[in-house]
Protein backbone atom coordinates (compact mmCIF):
# COMPACT_ATOMS: atom_id res chain seq x y z
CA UNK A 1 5.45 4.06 52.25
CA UNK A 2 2.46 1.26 51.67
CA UNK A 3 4.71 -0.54 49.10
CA UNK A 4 8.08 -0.64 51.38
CA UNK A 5 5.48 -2.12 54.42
CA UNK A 6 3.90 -4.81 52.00
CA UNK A 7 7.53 -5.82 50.70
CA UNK A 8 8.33 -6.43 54.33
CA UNK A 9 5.98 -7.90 55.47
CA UNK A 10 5.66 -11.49 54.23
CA UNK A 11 1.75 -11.65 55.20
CA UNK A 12 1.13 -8.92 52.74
CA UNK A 13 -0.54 -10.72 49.48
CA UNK A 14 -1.07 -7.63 47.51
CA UNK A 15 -0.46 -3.58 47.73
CA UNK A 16 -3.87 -1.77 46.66
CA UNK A 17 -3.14 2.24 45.71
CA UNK A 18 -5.94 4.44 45.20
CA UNK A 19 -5.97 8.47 44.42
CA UNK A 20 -8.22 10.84 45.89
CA UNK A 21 -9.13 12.04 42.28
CA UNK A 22 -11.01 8.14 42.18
CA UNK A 23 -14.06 7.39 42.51
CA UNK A 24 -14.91 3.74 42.77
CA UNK A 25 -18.46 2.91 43.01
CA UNK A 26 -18.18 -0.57 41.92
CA UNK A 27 -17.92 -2.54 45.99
CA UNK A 28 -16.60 -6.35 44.21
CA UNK A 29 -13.62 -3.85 42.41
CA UNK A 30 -10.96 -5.22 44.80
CA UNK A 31 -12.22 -9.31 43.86
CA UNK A 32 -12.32 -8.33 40.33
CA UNK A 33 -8.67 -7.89 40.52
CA UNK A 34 -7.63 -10.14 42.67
CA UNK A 35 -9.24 -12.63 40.37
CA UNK A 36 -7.39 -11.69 37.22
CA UNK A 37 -4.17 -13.35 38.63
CA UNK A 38 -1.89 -10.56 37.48
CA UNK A 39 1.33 -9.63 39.06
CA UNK A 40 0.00 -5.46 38.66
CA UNK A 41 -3.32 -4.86 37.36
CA UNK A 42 -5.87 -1.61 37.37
CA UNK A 43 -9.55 -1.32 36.20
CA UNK A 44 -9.90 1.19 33.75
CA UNK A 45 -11.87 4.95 35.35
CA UNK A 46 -12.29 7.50 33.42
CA UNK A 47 -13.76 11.41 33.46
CA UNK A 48 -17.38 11.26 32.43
CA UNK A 49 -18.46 12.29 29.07
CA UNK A 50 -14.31 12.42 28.02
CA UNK A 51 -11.69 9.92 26.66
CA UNK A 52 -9.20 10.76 29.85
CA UNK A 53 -8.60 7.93 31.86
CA UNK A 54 -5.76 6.22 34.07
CA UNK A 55 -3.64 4.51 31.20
CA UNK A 56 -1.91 4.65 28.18
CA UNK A 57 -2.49 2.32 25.00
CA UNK A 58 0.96 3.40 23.70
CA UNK A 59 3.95 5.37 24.36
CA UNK A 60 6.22 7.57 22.09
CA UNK A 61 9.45 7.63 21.24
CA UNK A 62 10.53 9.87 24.17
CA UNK A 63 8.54 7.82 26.44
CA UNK A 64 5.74 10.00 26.83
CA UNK A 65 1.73 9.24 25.86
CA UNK A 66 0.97 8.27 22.37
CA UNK A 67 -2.30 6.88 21.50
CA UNK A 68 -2.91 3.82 20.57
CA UNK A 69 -4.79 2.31 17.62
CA UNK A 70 -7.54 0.83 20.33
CA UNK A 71 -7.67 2.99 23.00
CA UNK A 72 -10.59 4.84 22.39
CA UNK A 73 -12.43 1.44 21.50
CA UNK A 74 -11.25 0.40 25.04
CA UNK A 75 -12.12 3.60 27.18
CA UNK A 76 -15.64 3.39 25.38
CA UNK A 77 -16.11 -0.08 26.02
CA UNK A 78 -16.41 -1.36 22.24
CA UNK A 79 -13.74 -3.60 23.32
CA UNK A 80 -13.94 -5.47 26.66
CA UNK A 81 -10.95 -7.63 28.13
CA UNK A 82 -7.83 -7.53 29.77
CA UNK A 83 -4.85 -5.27 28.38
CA UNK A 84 -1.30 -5.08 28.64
CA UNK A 85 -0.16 -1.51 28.98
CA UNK A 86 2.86 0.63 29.16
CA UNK A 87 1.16 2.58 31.78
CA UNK A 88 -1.52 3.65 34.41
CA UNK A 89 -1.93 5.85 37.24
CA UNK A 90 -4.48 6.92 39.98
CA UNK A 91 -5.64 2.87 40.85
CA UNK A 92 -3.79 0.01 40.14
CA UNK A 93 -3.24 -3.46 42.59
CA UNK A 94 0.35 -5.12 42.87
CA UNK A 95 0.87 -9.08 44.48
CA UNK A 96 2.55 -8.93 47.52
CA UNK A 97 5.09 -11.77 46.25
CA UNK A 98 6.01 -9.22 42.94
CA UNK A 99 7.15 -6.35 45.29
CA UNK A 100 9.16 -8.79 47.09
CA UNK A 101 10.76 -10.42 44.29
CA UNK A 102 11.17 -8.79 41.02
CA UNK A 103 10.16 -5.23 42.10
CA UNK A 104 12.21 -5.16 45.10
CA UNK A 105 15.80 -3.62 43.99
CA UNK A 106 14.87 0.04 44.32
CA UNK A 107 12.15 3.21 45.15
CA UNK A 108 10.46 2.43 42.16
CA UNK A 109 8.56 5.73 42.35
CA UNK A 110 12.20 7.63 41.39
CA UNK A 111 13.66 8.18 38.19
CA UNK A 112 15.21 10.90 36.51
CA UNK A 113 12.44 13.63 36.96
CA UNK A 114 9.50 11.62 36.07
CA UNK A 115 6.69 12.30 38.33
CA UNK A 116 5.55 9.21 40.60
CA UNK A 117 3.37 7.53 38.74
CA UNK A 118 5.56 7.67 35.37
CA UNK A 119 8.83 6.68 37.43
CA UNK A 120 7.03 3.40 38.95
CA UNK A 121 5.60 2.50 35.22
CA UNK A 122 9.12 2.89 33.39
CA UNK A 123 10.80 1.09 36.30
CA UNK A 124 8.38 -1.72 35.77
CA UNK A 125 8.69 -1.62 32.04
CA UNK A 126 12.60 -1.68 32.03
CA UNK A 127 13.94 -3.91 35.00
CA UNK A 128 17.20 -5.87 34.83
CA UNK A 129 18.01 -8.81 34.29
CA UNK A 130 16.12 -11.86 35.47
CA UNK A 131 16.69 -15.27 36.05
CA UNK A 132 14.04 -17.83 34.64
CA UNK A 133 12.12 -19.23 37.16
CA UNK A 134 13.06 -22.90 37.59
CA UNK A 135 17.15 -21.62 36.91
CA UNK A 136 18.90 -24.02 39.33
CA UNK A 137 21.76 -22.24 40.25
CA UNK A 138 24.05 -19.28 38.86
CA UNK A 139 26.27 -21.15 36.99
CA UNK A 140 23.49 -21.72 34.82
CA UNK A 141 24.49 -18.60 33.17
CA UNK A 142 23.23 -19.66 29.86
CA UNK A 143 19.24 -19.64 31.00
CA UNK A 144 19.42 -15.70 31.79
CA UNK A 145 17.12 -14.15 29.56
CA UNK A 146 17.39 -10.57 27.93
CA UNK A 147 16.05 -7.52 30.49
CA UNK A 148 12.79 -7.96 30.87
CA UNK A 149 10.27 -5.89 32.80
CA UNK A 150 6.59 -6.74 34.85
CA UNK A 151 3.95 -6.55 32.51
CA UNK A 152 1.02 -4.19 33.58
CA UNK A 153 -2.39 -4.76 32.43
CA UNK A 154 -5.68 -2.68 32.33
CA UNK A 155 -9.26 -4.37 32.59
CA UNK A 156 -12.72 -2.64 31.43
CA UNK A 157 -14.49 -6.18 31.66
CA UNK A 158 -16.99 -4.36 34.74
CA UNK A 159 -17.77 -0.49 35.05
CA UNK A 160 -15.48 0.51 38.15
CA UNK A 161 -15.87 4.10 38.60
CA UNK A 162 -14.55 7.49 37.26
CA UNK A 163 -11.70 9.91 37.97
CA UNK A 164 -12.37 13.25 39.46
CA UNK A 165 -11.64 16.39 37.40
CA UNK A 166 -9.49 18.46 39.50
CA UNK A 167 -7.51 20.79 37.38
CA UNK A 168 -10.10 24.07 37.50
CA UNK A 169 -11.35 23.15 41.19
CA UNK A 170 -11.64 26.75 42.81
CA UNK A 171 -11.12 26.74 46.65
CA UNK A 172 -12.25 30.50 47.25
CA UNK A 173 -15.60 29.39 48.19
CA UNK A 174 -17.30 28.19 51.67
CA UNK A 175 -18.41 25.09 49.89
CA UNK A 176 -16.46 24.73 46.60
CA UNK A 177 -18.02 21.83 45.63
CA UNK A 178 -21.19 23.64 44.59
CA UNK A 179 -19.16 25.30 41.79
CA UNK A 180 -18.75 21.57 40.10
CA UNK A 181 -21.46 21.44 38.23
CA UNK A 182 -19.33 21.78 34.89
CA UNK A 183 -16.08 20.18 35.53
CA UNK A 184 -17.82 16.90 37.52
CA UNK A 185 -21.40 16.62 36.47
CA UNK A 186 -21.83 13.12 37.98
CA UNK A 187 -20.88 13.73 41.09
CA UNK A 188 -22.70 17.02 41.13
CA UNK A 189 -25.86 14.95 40.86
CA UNK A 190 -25.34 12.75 43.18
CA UNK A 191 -24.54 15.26 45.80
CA UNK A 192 -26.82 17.97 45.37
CA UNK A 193 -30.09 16.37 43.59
CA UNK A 194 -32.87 14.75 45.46
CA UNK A 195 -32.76 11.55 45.23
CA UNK A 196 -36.44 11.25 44.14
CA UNK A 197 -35.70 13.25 41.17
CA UNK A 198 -35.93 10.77 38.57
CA UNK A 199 -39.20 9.66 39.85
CA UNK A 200 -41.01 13.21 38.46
CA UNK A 201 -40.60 11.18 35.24
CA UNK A 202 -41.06 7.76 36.44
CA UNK A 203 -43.35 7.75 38.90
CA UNK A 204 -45.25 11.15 38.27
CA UNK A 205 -44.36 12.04 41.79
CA UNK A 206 -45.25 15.87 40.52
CA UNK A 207 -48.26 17.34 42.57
CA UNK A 208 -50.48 20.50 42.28
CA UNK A 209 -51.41 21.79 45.62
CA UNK A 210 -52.73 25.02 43.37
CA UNK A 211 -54.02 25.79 40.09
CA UNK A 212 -51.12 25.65 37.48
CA UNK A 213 -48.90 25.29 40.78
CA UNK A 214 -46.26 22.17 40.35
CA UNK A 215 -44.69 21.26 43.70
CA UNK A 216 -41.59 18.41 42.79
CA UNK A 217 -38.67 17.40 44.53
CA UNK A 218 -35.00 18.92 43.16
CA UNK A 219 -32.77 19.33 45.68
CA UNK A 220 -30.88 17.37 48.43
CA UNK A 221 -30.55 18.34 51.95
CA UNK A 222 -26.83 18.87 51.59
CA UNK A 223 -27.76 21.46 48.31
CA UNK A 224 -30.07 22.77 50.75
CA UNK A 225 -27.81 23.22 53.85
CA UNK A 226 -24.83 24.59 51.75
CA UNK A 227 -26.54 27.01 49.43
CA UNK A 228 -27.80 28.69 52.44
CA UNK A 229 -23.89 28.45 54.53
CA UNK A 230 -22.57 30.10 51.26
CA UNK A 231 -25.28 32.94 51.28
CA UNK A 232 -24.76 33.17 55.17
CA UNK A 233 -20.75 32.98 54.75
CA UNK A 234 -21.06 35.84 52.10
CA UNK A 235 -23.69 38.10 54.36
CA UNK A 236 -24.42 40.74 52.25
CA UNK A 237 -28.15 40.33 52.64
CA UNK A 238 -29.95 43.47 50.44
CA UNK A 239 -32.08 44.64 53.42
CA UNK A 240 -35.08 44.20 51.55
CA UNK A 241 -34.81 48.17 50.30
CA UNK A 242 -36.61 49.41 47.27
CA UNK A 243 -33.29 51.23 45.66
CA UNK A 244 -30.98 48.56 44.54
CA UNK A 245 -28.34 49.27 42.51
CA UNK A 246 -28.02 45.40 41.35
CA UNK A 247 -30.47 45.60 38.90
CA UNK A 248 -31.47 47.35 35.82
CA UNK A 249 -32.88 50.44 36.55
CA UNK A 250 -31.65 50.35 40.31
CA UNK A 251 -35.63 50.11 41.94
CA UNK A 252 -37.32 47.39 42.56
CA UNK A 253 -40.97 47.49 43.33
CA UNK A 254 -41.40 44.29 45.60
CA UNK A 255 -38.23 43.98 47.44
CA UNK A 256 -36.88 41.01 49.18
CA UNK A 257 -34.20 40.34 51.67
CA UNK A 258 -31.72 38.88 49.40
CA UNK A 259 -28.81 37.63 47.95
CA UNK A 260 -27.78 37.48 43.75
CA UNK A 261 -26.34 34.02 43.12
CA UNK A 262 -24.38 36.83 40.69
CA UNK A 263 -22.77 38.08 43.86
CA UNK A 264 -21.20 35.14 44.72
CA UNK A 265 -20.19 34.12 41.35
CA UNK A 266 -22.32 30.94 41.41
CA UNK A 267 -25.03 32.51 38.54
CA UNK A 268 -23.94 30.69 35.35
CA UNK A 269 -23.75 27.32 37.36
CA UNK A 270 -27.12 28.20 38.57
CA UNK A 271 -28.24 28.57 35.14
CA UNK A 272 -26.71 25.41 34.09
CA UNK A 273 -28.62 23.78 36.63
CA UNK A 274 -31.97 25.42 35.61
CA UNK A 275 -31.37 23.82 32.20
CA UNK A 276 -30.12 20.41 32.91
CA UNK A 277 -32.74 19.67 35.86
CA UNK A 278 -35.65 22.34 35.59
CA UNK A 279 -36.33 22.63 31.66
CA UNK A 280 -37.00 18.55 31.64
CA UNK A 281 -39.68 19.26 34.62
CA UNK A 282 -41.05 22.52 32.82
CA UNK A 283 -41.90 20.62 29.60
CA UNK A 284 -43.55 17.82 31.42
CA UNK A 285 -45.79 19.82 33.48
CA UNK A 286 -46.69 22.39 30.98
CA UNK A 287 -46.80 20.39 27.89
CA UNK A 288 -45.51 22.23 24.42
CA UNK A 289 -43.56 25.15 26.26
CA UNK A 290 -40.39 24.49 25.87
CA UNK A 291 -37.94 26.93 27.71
CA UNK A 292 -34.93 29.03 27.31
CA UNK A 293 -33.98 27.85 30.84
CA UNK A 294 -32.72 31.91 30.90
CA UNK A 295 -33.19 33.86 34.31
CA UNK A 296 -31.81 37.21 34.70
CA UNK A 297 -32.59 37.34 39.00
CA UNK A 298 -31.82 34.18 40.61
CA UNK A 299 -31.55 34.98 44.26
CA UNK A 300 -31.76 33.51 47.79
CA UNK A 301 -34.01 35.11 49.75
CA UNK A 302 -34.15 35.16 54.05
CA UNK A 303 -37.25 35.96 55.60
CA UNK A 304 -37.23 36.68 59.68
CA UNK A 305 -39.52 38.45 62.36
CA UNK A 306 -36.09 41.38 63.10
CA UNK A 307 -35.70 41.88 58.99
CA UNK A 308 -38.86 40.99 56.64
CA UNK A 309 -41.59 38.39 57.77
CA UNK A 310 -43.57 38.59 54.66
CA UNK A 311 -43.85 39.75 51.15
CA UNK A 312 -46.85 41.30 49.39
CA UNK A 313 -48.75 40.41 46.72
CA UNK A 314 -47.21 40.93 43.31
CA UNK A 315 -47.05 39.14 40.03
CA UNK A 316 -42.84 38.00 39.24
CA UNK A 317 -41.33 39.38 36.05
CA UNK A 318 -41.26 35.84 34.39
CA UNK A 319 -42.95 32.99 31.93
CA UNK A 320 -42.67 31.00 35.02
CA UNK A 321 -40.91 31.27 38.17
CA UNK A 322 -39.41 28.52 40.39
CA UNK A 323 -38.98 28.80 44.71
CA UNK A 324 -37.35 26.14 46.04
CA UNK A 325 -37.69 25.74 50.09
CA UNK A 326 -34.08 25.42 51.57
CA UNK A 327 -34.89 24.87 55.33
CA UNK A 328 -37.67 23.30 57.11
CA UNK A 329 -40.91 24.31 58.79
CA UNK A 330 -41.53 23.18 62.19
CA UNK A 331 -37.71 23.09 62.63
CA UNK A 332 -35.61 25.88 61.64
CA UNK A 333 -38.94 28.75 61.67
CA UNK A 334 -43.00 28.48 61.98
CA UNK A 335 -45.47 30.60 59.74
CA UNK A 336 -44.24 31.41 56.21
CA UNK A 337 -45.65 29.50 52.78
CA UNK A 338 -47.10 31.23 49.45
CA UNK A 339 -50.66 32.15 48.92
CA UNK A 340 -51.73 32.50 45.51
CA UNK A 341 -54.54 35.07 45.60
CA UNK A 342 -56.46 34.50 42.54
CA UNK A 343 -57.40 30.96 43.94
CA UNK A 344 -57.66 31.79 47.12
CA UNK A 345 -54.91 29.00 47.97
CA UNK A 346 -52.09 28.78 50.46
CA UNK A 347 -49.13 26.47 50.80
CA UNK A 348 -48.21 26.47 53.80
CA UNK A 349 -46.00 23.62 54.47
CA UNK A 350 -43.00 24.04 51.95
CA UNK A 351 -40.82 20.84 51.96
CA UNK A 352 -36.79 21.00 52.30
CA UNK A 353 -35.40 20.82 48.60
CA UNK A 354 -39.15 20.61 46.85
CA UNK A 355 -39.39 23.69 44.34
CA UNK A 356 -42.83 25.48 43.08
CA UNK A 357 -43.04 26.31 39.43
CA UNK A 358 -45.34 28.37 38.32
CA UNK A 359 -46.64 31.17 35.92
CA UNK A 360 -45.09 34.69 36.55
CA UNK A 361 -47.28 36.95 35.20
CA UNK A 362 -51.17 37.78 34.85
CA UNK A 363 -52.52 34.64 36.24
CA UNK A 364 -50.69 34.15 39.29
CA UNK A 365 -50.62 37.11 41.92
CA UNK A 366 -49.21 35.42 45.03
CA UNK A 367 -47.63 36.25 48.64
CA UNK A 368 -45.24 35.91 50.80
CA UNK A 369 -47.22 34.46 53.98
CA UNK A 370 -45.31 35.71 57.45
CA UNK A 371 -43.02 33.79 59.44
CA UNK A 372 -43.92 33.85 63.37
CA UNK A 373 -40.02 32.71 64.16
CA UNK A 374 -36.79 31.40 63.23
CA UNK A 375 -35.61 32.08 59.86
CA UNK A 376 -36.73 30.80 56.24
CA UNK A 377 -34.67 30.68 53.45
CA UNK A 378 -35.48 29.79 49.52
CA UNK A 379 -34.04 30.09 46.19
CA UNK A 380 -35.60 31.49 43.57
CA UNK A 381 -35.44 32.28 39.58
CA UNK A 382 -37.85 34.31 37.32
CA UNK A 383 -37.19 32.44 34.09
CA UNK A 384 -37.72 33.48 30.45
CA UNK A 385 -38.53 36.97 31.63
């Protein structure tokens, strides 16, 4: 184990553990502890938007968790320093020189049938006895001091990270980190949206290549590229056939070659999504409408020369509709875009991850312009039907 190695080896100034449920996005975290000066240290992480995090103010009589009076003022940050604690777990820092004097007796990560991280606190807390540090010799008896344990301390003085919820993570998908949008929003974002996102409201980076036609960036290549591996992974593409028993009524008029985010269980995530990153667009670009972010058919559709290479006209059965492009033209197919006819304008470039919102109904008859090659894929949604 790391801690046996650093105990041996006398070059070893400090043993760093770290848990794959951490998330450290502070780079100085490692000098921030080292700069404390204490013998076993952690900065505080916690889940985002929740009180759980990697110690314990207090313990009960049992020696299990207990709150104390100021943890939740610590874990919110009302109350900033450095803490002693009676535990921690997923990230902590030990010196080199502790594990090779006091903490070097035993497997500290063993006791009764504590798990790991509860064994190595308790063992910490409860060591035996200890000679003071300038004791001379052992007949000196009379400067032992009572058992006494290595203190353990917590900071929140800088922002460090957060801890990963993994309790609910489902592994039944192709890329189960798509399904996260609930249990680890954060890191949801930072995955799957485009990074220019924040700049629709920033830097009005929203354009309007048609009348009523918003064009902004939403997704990431990597929401792109594994949206369309769990559609392809899945492969029950509809065929683009007029009878189809997925929806109400079992016909649809303008069929696509498709796939129901319902299909693969991904639709309330999808929905999420719509709320949390499309309503905010939809009410700056159409001022006043503010949306029930609720979509009935959210699908991916494929369009190639062998299955269906173009759409025709029709109006969606939405208040607006979104179609975000998921591969690239030029690259992965030629041909393809959207020609709204009513304007007489085409768009005939989509960019990876950039989404079109507009109107469904009335105003907006548009097309599916054919592909020459390759194959194009997008999502769409026909929300507030």
């Amino acid at each position: 184990m790391g801690m046996d190695l650093c105990r041996q080896d006398k070059a070893c100034e400090y043993y760093f553990s770290i848990d794959a449920d951490v998330v450290l996005t502070n780079p100085k975290t490692l000098r921030i502890l080292i700069e404390q000066n204490r013998k076993i240290i952690a900065p505080l992480v916690t889940r985002h938007g929740k009180l759980w995090s990697n110690f314990w103010g207090a313990l009960s009589p049992d020696g299990y968790y207990a709150r104390s009076e100021d943890y939740v003022d610590i874990v919110q940050g009302n109350r900033i320093g450095v803490w002693n604690i009676p535990y921690m777990a997923n990230i902590y820092l030990i010196k080199g020189q502790t594990l090779r004097s006091e903490m070097k007796e035993k497997n500290y990560f063993m006791r009764d049938k504590l798990d790991p991280d509860m064994a190595l606190c308790r063992n910490a807390r409860e060591m035996s006895l200890q000679r003071e540090k300038d004791s001379p010799s052992s007949e000196t008896f009379h400067m032992l001091r009572p058992p006494k344990g290595v203190f353990m301390y917590i900071t929140n003085r800088h922002e460090f990270g957060r801890l990963i919820s993994t309790a609910n993570y489902n592994t039944s998908h192709y890329n189960n980190d798509l399904w996260q949008i609930f249990e680890n929003p954060v890191d949801w974002k930072e995955t799957y949206i485009n990074p220019n996102y924040s700049k629709i409201f920033t830097d009005n980076i929203v354009e309007q290549p048609c009348p009523d036609v918003f064009w902004f960036p939403i997704f990431s290549d990597t929401a792109c590229d594994e949206l369309v591996e769990e559609m392809e992974h899945f492969g029950q593409w509809s065929g683009g056939k007029h009878q189809d028993s997925r929806i109400s009524g079992g016909y649809e008029n303008v069929p696509t070659d498709d796939i129901h985010m319902k299909q693969i269980g991904l639709d309330n995530e999808w929905l999420h999504f719509i709320r949390e990153f499309i309503a905010p667009v939809t009410l700056k670009v159409f001022a006043g409408y503010y949306t029930k972010g609720f979509a009935l058919l959210n699908f991916v559709v494929k369009y190639s020369p062998d299955r269906q290479r173009s759409l025709r006209p029709h109006h969606d059965s939405s208040t607006f509709t979104i179609n975000i492009a998921l591969n690239k033209v030029g690259e992965d197919f030629q041909g393809g875009g959207c020609k709204f006819l009513r304007y007489n304008c085409s768009i005939e470039s989509p960019r990876k991850g950039w989404s079109f919102m507009h109107p469904g109904r009335l105003t907006h008859l548009h097309e599916g312009l054919p592909i020459l090659n390759g194959t194009r894929y997008i999502a769409v949604s026909f929300i507030d039907p």
